[in-house]
Protein backbone atom coordinates (compact mmCIF):
# COMPACT_ATOMS: atom_id res chain seq x y z
CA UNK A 1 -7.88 14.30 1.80
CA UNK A 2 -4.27 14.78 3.12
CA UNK A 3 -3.33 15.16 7.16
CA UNK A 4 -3.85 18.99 8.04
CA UNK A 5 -7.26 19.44 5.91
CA UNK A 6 -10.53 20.40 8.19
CA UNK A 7 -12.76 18.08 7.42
CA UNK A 8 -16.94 17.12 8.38
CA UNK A 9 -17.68 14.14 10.09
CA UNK A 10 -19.89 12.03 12.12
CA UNK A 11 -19.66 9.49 14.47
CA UNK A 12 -20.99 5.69 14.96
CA UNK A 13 -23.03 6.92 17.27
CA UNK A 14 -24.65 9.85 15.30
CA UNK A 15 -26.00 7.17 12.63
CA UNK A 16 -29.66 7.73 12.46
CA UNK A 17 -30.23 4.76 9.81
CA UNK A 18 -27.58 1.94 10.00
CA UNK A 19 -28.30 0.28 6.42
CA UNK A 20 -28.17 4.58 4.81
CA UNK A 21 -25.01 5.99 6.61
CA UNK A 22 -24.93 8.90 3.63
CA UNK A 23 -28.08 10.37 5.26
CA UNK A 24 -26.58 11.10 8.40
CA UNK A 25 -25.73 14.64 8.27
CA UNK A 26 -21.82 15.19 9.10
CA UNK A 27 -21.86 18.35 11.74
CA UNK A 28 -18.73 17.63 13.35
CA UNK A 29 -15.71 19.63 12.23
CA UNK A 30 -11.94 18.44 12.73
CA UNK A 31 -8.53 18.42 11.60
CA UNK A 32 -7.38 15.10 9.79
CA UNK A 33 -4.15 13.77 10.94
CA UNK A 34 -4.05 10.63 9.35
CA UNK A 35 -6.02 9.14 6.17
CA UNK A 36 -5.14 5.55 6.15
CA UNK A 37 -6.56 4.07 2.81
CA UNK A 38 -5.97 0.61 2.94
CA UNK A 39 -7.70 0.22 6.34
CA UNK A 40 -10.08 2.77 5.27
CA UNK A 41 -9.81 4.77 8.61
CA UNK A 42 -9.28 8.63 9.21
CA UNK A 43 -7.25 9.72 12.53
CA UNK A 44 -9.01 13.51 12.92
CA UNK A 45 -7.82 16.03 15.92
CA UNK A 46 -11.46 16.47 17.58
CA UNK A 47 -12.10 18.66 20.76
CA UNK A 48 -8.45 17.91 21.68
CA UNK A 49 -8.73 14.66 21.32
CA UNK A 50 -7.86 12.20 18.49
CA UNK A 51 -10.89 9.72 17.27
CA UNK A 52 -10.60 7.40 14.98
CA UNK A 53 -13.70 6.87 12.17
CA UNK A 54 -14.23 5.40 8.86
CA UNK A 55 -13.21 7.14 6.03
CA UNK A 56 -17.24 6.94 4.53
CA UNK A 57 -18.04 9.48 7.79
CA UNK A 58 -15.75 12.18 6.82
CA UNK A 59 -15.24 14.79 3.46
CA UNK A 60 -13.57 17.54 3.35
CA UNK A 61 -14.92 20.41 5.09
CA UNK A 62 -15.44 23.49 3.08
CA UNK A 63 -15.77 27.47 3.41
CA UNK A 64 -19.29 27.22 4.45
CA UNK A 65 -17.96 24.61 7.46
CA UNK A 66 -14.85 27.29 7.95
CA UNK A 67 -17.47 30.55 8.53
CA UNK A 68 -19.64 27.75 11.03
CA UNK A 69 -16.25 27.06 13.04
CA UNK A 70 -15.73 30.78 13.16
CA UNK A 71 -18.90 31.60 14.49
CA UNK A 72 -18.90 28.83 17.14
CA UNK A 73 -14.84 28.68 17.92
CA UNK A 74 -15.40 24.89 17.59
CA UNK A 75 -12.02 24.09 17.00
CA UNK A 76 -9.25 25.13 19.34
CA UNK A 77 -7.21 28.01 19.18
């Protein structure tokens, strides 16, 4: 992931099953701005805000995420 890719995500507080975070489904959509590896954080652009998460909540979003944005206008314009 590099800054400017739309990636999935969840939050802390979406975590259905502390000890499984991988079965927490990721339906947030964003833009990265910063991918920090060695503090293994991710800076993404979320409803005009920035949030910062760990990098095992977010992937890169792909074109079935893009058509959901589209049909929701999640992201600002």
């Amino acid at each position: 992931m590099k800054a400017g890719d739309i990636v999935r995500f969840h939050m802390w507080e979406d975590l259905v099953n502390v000890d499984d975070w991988f079965s927490t489904p990721k339906e947030r959509i964003g833009i990265l701005i910063e991918h920090n590896k060695l503090m293994g954080t991710a800076e993404i652009l979320y409803k005009g805000e920035i949030i910062k998460e760990r990098v095992q909540f977010v992937e890169k979003a792909g074109k079935k995420d893009a058509m959901r944005v589209e049909k929701s206008d999640e992201l600002p314009n």
